[in-house]
C-alpha atoms as a PDB file:
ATOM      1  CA  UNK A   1       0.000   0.000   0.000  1.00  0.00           C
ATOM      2  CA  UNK A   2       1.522   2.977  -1.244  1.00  0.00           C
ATOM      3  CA  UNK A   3       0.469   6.314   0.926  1.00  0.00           C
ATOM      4  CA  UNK A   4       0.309   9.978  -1.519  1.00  0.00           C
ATOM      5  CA  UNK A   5       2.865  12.695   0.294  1.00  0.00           C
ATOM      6  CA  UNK A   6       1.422  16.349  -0.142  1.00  0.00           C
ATOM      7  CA  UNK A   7       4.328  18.272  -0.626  1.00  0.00           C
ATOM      8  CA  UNK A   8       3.637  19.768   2.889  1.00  0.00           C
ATOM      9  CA  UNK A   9       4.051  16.658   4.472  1.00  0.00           C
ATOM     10  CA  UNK A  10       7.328  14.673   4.806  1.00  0.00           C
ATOM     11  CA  UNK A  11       7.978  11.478   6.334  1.00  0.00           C
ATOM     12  CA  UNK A  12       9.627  10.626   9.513  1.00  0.00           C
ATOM     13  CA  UNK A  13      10.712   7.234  10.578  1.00  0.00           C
ATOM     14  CA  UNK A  14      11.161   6.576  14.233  1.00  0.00           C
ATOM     15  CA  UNK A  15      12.655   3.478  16.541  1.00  0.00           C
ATOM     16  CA  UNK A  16      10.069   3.095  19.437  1.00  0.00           C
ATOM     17  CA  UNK A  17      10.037   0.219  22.024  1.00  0.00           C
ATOM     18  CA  UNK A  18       7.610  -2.575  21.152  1.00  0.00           C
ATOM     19  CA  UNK A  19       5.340  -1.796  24.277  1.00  0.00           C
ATOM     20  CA  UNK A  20       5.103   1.780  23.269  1.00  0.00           C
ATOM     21  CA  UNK A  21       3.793   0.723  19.834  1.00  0.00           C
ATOM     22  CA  UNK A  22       1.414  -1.859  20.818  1.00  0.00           C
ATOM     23  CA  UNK A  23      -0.091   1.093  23.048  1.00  0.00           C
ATOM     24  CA  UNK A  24       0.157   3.433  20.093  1.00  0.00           C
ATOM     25  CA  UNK A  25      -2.289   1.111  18.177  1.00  0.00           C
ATOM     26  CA  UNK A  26      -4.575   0.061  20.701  1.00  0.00           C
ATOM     27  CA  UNK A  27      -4.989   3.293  21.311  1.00  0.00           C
ATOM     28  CA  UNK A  28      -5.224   4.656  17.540  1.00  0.00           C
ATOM     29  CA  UNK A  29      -8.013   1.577  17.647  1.00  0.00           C
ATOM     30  CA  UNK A  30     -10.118   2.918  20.056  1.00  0.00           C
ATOM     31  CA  UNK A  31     -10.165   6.512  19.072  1.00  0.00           C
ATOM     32  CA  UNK A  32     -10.683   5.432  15.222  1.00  0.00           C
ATOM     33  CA  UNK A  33      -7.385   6.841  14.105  1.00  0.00           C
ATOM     34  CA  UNK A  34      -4.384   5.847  12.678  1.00  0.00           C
ATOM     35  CA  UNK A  35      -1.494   5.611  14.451  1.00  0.00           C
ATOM     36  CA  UNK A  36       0.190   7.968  12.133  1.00  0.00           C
ATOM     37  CA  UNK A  37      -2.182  10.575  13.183  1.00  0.00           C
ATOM     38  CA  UNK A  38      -1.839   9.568  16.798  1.00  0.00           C
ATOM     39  CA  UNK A  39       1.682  10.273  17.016  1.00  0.00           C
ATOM     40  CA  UNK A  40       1.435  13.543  14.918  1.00  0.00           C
ATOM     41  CA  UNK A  41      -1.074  14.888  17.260  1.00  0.00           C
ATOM     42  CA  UNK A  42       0.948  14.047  20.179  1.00  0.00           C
ATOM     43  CA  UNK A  43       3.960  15.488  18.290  1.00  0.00           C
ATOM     44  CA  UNK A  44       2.000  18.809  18.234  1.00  0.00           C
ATOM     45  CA  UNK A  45       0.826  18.605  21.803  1.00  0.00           C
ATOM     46  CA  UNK A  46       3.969  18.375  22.926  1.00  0.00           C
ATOM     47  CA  UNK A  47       5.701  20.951  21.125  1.00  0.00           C
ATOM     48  CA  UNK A  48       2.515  23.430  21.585  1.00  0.00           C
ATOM     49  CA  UNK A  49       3.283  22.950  25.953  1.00  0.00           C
ATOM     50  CA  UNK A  50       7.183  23.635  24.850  1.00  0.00           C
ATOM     51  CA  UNK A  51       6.612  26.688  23.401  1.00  0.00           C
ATOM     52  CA  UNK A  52       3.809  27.595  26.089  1.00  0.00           C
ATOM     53  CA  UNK A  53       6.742  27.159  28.924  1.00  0.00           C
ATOM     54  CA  UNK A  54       8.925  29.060  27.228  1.00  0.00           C
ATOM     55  CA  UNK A  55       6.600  32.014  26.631  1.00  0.00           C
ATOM     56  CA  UNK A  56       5.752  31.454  30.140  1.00  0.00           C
ATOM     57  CA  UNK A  57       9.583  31.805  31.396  1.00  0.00           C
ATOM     58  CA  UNK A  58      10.280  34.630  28.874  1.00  0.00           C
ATOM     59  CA  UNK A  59       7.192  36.389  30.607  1.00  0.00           C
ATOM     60  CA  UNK A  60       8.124  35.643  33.608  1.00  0.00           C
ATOM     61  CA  UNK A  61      11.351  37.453  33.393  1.00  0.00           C
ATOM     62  CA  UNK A  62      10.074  40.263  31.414  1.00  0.00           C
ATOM     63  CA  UNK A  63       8.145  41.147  34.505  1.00  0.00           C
ATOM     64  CA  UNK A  64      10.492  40.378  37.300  1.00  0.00           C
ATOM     65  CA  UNK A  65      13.148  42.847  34.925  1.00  0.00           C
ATOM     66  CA  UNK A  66      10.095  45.555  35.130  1.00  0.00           C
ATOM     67  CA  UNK A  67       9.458  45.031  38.694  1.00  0.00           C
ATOM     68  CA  UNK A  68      13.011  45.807  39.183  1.00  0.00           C
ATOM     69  CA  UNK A  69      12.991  48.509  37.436  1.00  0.00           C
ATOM     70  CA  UNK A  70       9.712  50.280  39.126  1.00  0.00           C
ATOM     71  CA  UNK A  71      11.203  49.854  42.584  1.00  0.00           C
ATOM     72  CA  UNK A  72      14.289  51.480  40.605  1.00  0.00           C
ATOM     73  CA  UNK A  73      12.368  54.211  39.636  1.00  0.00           C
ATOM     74  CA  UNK A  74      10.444  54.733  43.476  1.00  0.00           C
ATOM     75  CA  UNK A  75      13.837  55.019  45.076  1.00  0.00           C
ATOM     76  CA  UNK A  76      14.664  57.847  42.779  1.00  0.00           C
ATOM     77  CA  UNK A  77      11.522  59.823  43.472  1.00  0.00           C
ATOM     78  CA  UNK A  78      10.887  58.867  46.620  1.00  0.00           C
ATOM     79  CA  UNK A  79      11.709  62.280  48.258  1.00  0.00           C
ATOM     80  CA  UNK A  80       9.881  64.146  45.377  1.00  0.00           C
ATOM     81  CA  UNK A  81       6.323  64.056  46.792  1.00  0.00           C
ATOM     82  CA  UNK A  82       7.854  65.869  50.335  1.00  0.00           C
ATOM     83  CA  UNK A  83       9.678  68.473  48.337  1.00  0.00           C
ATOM     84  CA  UNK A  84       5.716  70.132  48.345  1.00  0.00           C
ATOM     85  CA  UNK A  85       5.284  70.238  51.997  1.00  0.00           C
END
């Protein structure tokens, strides 16, 4: 059985353990898929939490680097509002 390619697509072969592929099937079974599309969706699952930590992270430090620099900018004009007394 020969499968058609779209030229978006390419082919990947991997080396899994046998237990991992006789869960890969059983589980294609029972959701109706095929395993092909079982292991491309968890392909994209995986990368889609990747790139959601490191957005996270990259956020995170964006605001501790702002935070920093608004207790920065308190300590420089923290005399200012008594300068009107």
């Amino acid at each position: 059985m020969v499968q058609k390619i779209s030229a978006k697509d390419a082919r990947l072969n991997l080396i899994v353990p046998l237990d991992l592929k006789r869960k890969l099937i059983k589980t294609a079974v029972s959701q109706g898929k095929k395993v092909s599309a079982l292991v491309r969706e968890s392909i994209e699952e995986k990368l889609a939490r990747v790139e959601r930590k490191h957005f996270e992270e990259k956020m995170r430090e964006a605001y501790l680097d702002m935070g920093e620099e608004n207790l920065d900018t308190v300590e420089e004009f923290k005399y200012v509002d008594a300068e009107n007394l």
